[in-house]
C-alpha atoms as a PDB file:
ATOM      1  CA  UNK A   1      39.815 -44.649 -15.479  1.00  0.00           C
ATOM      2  CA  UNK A   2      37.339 -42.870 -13.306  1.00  0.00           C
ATOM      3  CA  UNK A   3      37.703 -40.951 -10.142  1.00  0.00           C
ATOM      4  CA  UNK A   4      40.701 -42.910  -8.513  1.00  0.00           C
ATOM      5  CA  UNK A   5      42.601 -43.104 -11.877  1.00  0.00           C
ATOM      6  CA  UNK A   6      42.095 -39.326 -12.854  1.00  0.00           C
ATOM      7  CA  UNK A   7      42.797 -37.449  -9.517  1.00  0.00           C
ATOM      8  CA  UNK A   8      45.986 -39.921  -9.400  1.00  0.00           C
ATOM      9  CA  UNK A   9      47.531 -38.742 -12.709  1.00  0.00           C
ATOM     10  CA  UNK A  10      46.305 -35.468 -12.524  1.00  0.00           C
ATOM     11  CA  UNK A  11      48.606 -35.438  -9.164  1.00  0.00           C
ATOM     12  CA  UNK A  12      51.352 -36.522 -10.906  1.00  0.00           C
ATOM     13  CA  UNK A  13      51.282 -34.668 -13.874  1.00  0.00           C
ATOM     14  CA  UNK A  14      50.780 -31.427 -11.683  1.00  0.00           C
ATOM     15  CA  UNK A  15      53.647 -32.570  -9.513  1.00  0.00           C
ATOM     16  CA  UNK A  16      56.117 -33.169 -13.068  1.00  0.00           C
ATOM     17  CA  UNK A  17      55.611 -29.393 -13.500  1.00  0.00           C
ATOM     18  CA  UNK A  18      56.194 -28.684  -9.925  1.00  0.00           C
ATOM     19  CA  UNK A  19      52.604 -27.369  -9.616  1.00  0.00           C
ATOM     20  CA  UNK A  20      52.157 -29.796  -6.479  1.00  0.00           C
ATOM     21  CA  UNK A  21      53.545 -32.316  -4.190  1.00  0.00           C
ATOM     22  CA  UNK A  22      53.552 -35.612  -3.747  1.00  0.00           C
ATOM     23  CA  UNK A  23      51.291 -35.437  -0.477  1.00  0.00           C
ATOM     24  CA  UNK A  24      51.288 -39.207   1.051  1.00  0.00           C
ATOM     25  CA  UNK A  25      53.836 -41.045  -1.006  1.00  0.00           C
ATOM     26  CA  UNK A  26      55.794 -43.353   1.060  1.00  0.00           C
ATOM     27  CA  UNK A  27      58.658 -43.420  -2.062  1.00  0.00           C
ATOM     28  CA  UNK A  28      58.655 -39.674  -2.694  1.00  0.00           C
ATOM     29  CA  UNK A  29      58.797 -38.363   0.349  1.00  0.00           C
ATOM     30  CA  UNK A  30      59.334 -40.532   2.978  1.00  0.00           C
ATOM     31  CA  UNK A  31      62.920 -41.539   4.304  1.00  0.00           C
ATOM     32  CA  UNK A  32      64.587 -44.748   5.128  1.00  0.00           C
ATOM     33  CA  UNK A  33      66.754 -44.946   8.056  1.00  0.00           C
ATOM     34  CA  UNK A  34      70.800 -46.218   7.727  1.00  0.00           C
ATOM     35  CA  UNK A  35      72.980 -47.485  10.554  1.00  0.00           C
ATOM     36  CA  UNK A  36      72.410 -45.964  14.274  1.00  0.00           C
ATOM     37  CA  UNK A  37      70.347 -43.774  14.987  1.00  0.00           C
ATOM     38  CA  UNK A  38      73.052 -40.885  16.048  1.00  0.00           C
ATOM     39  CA  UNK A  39      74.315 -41.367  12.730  1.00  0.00           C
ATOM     40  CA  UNK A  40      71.973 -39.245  11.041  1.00  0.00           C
ATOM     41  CA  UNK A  41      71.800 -40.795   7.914  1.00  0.00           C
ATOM     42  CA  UNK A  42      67.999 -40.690   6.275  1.00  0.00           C
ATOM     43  CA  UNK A  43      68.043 -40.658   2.743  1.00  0.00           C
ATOM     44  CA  UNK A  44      64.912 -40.524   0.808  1.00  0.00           C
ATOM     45  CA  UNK A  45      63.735 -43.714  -0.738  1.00  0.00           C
ATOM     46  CA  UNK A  46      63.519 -42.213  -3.659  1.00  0.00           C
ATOM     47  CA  UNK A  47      67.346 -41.347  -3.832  1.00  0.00           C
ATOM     48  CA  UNK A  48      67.703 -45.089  -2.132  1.00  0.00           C
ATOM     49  CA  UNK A  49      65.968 -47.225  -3.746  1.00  0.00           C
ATOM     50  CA  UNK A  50      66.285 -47.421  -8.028  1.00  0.00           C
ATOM     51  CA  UNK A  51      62.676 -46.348  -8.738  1.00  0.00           C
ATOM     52  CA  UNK A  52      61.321 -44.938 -11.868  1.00  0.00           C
ATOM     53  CA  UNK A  53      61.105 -41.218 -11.252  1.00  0.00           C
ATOM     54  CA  UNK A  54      57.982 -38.912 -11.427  1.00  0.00           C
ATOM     55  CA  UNK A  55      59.350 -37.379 -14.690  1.00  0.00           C
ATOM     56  CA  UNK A  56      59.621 -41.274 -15.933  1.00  0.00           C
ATOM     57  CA  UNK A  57      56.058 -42.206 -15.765  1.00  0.00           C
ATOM     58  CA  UNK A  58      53.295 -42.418 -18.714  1.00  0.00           C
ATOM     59  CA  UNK A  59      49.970 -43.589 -18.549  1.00  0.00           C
ATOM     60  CA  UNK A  60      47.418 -45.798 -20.284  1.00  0.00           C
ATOM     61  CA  UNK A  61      44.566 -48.040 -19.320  1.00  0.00           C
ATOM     62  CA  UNK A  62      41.202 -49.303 -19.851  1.00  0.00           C
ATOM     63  CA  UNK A  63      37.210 -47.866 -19.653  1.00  0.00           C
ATOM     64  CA  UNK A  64      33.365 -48.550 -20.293  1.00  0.00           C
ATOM     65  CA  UNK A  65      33.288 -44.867 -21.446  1.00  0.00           C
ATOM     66  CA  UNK A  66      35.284 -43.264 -23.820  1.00  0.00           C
ATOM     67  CA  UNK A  67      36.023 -40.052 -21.857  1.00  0.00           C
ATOM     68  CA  UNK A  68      39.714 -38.340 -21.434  1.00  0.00           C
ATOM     69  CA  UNK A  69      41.161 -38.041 -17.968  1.00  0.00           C
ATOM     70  CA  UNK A  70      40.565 -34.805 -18.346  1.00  0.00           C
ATOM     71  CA  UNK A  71      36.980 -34.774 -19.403  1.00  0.00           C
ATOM     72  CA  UNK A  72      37.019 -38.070 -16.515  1.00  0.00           C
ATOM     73  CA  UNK A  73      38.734 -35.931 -13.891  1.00  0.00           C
ATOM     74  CA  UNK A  74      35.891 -32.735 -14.148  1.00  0.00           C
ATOM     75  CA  UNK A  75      33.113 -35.533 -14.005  1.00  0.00           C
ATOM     76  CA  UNK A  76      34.169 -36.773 -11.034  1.00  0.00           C
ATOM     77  CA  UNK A  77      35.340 -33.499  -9.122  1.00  0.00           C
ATOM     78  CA  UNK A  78      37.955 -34.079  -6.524  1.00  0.00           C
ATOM     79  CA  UNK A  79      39.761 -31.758  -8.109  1.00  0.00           C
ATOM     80  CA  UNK A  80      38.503 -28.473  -9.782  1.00  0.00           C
ATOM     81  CA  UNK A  81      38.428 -27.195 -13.132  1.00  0.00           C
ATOM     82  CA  UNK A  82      41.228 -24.324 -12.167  1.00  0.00           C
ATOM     83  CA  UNK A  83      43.622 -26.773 -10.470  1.00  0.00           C
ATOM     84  CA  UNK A  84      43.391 -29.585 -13.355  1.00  0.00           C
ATOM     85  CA  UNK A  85      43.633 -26.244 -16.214  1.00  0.00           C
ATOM     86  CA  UNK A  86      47.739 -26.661 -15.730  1.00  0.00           C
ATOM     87  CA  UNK A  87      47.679 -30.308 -16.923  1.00  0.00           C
ATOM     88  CA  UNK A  88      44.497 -29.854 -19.380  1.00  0.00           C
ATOM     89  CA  UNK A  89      46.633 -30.943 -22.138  1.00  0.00           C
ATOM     90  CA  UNK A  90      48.364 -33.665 -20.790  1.00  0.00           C
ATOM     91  CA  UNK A  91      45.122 -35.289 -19.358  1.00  0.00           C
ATOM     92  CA  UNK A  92      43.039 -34.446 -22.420  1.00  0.00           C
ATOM     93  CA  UNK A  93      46.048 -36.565 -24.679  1.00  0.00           C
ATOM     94  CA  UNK A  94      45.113 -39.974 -22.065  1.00  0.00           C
ATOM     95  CA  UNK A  95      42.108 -41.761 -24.133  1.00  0.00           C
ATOM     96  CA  UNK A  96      41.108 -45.068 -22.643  1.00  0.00           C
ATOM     97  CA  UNK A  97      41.207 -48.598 -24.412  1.00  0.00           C
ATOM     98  CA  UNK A  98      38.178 -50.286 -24.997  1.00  0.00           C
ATOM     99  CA  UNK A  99      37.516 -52.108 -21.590  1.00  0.00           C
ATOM    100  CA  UNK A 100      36.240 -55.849 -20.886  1.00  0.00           C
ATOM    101  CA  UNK A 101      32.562 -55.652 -19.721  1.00  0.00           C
ATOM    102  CA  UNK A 102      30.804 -57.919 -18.027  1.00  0.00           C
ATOM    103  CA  UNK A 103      26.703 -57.078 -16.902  1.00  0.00           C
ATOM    104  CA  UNK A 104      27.200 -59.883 -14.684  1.00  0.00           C
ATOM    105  CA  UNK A 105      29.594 -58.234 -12.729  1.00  0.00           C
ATOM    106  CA  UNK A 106      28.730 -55.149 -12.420  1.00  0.00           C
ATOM    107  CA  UNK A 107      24.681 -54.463 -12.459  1.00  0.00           C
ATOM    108  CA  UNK A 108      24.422 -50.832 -12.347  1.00  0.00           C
ATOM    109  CA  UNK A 109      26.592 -49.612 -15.377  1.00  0.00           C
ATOM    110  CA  UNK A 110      25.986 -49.839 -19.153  1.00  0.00           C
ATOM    111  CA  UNK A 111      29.053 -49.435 -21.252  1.00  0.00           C
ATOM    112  CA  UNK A 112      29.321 -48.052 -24.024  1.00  0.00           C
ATOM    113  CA  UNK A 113      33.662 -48.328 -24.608  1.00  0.00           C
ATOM    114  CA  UNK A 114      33.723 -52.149 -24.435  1.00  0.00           C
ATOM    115  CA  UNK A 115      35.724 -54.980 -26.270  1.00  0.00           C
ATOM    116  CA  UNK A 116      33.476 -57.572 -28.494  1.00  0.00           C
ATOM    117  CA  UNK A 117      35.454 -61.076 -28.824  1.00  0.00           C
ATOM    118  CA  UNK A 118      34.084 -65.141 -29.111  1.00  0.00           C
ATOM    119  CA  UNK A 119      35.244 -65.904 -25.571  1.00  0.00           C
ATOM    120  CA  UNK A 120      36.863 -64.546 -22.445  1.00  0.00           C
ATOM    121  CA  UNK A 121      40.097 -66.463 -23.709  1.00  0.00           C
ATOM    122  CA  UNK A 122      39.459 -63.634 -27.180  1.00  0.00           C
ATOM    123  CA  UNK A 123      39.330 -60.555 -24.707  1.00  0.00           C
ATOM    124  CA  UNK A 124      42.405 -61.528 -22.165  1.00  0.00           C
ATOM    125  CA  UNK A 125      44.099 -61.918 -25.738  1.00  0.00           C
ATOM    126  CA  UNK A 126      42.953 -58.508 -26.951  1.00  0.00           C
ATOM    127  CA  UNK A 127      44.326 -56.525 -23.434  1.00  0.00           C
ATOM    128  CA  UNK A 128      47.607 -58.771 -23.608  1.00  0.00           C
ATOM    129  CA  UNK A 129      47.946 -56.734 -27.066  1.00  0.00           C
ATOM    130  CA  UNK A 130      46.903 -53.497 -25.845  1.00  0.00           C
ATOM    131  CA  UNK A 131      49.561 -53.912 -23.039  1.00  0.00           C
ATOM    132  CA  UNK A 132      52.360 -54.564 -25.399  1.00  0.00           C
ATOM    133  CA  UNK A 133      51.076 -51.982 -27.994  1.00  0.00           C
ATOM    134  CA  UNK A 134      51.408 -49.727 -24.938  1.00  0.00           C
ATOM    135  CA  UNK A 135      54.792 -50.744 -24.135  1.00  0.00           C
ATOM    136  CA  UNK A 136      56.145 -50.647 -27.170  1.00  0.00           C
ATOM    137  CA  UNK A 137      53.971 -46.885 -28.419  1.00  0.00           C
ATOM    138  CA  UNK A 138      55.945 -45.527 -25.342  1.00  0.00           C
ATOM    139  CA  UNK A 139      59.160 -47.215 -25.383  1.00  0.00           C
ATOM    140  CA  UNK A 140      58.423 -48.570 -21.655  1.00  0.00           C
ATOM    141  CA  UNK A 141      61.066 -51.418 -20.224  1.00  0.00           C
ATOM    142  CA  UNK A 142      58.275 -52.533 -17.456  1.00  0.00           C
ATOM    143  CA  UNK A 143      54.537 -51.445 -16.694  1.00  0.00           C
ATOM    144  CA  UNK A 144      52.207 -52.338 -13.858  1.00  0.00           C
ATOM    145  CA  UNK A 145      48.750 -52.715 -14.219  1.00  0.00           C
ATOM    146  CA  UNK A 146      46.968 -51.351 -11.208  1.00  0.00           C
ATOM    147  CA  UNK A 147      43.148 -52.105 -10.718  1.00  0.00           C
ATOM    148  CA  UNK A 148      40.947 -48.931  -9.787  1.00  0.00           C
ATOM    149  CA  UNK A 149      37.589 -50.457 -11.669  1.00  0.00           C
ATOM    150  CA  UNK A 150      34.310 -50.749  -9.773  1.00  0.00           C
ATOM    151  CA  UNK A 151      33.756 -53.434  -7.401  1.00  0.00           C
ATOM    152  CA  UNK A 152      32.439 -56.786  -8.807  1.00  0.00           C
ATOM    153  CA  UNK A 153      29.857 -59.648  -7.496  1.00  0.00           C
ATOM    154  CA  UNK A 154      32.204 -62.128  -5.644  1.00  0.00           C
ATOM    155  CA  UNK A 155      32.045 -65.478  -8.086  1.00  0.00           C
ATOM    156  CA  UNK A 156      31.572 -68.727  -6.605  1.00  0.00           C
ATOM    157  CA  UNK A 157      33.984 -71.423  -5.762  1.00  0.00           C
ATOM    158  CA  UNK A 158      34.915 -73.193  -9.237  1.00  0.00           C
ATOM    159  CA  UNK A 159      37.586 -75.550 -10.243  1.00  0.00           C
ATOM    160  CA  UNK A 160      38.801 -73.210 -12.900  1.00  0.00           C
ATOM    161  CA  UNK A 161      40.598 -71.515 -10.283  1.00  0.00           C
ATOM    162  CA  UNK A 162      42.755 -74.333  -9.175  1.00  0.00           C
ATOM    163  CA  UNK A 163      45.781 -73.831 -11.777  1.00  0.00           C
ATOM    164  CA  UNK A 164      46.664 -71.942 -14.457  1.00  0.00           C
ATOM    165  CA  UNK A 165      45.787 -74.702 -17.360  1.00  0.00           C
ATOM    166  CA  UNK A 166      42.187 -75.163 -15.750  1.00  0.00           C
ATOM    167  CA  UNK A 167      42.088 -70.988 -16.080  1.00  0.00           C
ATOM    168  CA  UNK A 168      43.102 -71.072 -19.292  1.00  0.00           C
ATOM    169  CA  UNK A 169      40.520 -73.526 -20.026  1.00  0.00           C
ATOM    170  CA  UNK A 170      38.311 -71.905 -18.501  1.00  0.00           C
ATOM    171  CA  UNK A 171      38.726 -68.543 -20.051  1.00  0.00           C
ATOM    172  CA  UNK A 172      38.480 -70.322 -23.438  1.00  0.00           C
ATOM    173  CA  UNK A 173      35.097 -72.181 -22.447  1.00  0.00           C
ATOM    174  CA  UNK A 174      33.940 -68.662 -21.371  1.00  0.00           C
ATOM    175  CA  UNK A 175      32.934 -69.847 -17.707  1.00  0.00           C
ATOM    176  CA  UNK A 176      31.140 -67.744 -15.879  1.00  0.00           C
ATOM    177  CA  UNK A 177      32.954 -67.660 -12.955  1.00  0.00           C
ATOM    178  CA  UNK A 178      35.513 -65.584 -14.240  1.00  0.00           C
ATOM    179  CA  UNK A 179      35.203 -61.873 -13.946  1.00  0.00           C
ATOM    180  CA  UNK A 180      36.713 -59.313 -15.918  1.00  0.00           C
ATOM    181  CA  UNK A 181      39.012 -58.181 -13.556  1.00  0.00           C
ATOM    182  CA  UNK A 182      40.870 -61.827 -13.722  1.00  0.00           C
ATOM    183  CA  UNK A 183      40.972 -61.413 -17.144  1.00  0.00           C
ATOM    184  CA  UNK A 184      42.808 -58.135 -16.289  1.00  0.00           C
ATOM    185  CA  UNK A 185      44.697 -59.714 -14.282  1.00  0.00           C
ATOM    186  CA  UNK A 186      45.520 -63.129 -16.664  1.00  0.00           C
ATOM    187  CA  UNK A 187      46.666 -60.693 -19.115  1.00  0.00           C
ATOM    188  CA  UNK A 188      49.370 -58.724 -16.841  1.00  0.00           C
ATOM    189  CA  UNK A 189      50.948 -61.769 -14.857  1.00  0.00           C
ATOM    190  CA  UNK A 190      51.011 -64.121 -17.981  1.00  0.00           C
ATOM    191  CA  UNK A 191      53.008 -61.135 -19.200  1.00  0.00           C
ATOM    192  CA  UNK A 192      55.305 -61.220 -16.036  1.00  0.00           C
ATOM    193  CA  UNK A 193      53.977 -57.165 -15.394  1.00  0.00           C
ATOM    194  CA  UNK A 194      52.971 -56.680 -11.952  1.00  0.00           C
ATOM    195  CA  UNK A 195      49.556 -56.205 -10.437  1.00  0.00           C
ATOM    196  CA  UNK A 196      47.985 -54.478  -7.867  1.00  0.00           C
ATOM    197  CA  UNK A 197      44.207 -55.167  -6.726  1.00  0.00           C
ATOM    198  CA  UNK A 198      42.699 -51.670  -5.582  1.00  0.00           C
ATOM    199  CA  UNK A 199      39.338 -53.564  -5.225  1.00  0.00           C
ATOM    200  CA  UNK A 200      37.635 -56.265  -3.127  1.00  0.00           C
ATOM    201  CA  UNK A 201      37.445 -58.476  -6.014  1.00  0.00           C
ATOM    202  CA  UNK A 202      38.898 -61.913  -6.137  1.00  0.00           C
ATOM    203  CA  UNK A 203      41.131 -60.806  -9.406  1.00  0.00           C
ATOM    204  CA  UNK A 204      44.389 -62.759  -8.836  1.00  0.00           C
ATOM    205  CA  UNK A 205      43.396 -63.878  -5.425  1.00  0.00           C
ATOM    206  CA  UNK A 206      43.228 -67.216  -6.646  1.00  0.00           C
ATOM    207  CA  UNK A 207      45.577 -70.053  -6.599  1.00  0.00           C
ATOM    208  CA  UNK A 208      45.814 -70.482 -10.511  1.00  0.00           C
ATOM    209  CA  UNK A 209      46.939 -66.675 -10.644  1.00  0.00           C
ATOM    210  CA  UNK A 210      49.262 -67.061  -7.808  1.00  0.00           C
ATOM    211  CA  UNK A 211      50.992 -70.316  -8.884  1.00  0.00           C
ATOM    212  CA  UNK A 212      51.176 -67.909 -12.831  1.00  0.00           C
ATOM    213  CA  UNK A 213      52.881 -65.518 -11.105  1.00  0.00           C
ATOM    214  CA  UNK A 214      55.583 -67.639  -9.602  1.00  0.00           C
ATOM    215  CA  UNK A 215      56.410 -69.003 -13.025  1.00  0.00           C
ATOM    216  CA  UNK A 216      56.883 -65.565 -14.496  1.00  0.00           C
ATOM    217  CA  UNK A 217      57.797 -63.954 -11.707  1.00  0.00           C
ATOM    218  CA  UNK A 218      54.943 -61.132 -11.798  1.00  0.00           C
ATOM    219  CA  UNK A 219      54.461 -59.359  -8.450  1.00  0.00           C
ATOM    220  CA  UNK A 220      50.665 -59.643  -7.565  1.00  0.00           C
ATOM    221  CA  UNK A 221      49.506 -57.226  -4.634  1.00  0.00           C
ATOM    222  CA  UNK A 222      46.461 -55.942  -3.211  1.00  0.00           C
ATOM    223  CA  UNK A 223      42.844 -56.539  -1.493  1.00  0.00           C
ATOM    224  CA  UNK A 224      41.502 -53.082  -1.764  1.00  0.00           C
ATOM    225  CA  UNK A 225      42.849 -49.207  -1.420  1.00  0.00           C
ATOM    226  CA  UNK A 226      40.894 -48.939   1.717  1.00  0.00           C
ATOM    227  CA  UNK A 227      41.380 -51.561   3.670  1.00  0.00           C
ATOM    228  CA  UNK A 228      43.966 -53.558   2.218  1.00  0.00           C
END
């Protein structure tokens, strides 16, 4: 819940009080064309399509430091302290969950807001329950888990990857080749929430997550913001 995460729901929690717009959203502001053109008929998506509105949305998630979005959100700076003062509350009230952490992974971080468990199998158990602690805290019918984490060391080919038993498996052996953002990942689809990859990591962009998501019909999106 860094940079990405931050500026994101600062934006929408400064657009909720009408203190900015939605610059760039394809649902908020774009428009969908009906029938001929001549017609003239160009609703919104928004007032198309049934989509959670702005007002709607709440926010939770997952960090290797314990900062608020707001405290987040100064630290990394794409926004000042005189634009984010509006939503200071708001952002300040957004703690993160303790995060999965894996040195591995990621070489040039040391966390210090991490989950402790016997096995990987432990830790996709322990976000499964923060996701449904979440959802039920907030009275939420549907959440998506969206991936704005740092960019991990591409594992290596492994038959744990295959199908979802041999994942499961796997996560309970602990096998190396798993990263945490398939654990992430696990934890949403086995749940049937979406999720979106804003990363170049592997994460469900493997066939035992893919075949997962079928079963329990979880949309699964995503290569990376920039390029994907």
């Amino acid at each position: 819940m860094g940079a990405v995460t931050s500026t994101f729901i600062a934006g929408v929690e400064l657009c909720k009080k009408g203190l900015g717009k939605p610059v760039g959203s394809l649902t908020q502001l774009q428009t969908i064309r009906l029938g001929k053109r001549y017609e003239n008929r160009a609703p919104l998506i928004k007032d198309f399509v049934p989509l959670a509105g702005l007002k709607d949305l709440v926010f939770g998630g997952w960090d290797l430091f314990p900062d608020s979005m707001y405290e987040a959100a100064l630290e990394a700076g794409v926004l000042d302290k005189t634009q984010l003062e509006p939503v200071r509350r708001e952002l300040n009230a957004i703690r993160p969950m303790t995060a999965v952490f894996d040195p591995s992974y990621i070489k040039n971080l040391t966390a210090t807001h991490f989950k402790k468990g016997k096995s990987k199998w432990d830790l996709a158990q322990q976000v499964i329950a923060d996701i449904q602690a979440f959802k039920k805290k907030n009275s939420l019918n549907r959440v998506v888990m969206l991936w704005c984490g740092s960019t991990e060391i591409l594992p290596g080919d492994s038959s744990v990857f295959e199908t979802p038993e041999a994942l499961e498996q796997g996560l309970r052996d602990s096998a190396p080749e798993i990263p945490p953002s398939m654990i992430y990942a696990y934890a949403a689809v086995s749940l049937g929430e979406a999720y979106g990859n804003g990363a170049p990591n592997l994460s469900a962009d493997v066939p035992a997550l893919v075949e997962l998501a079928e079963r329990t019909g979880a949309p699964v999106m995503g290569k990376d913001f920039k390029t994907g």
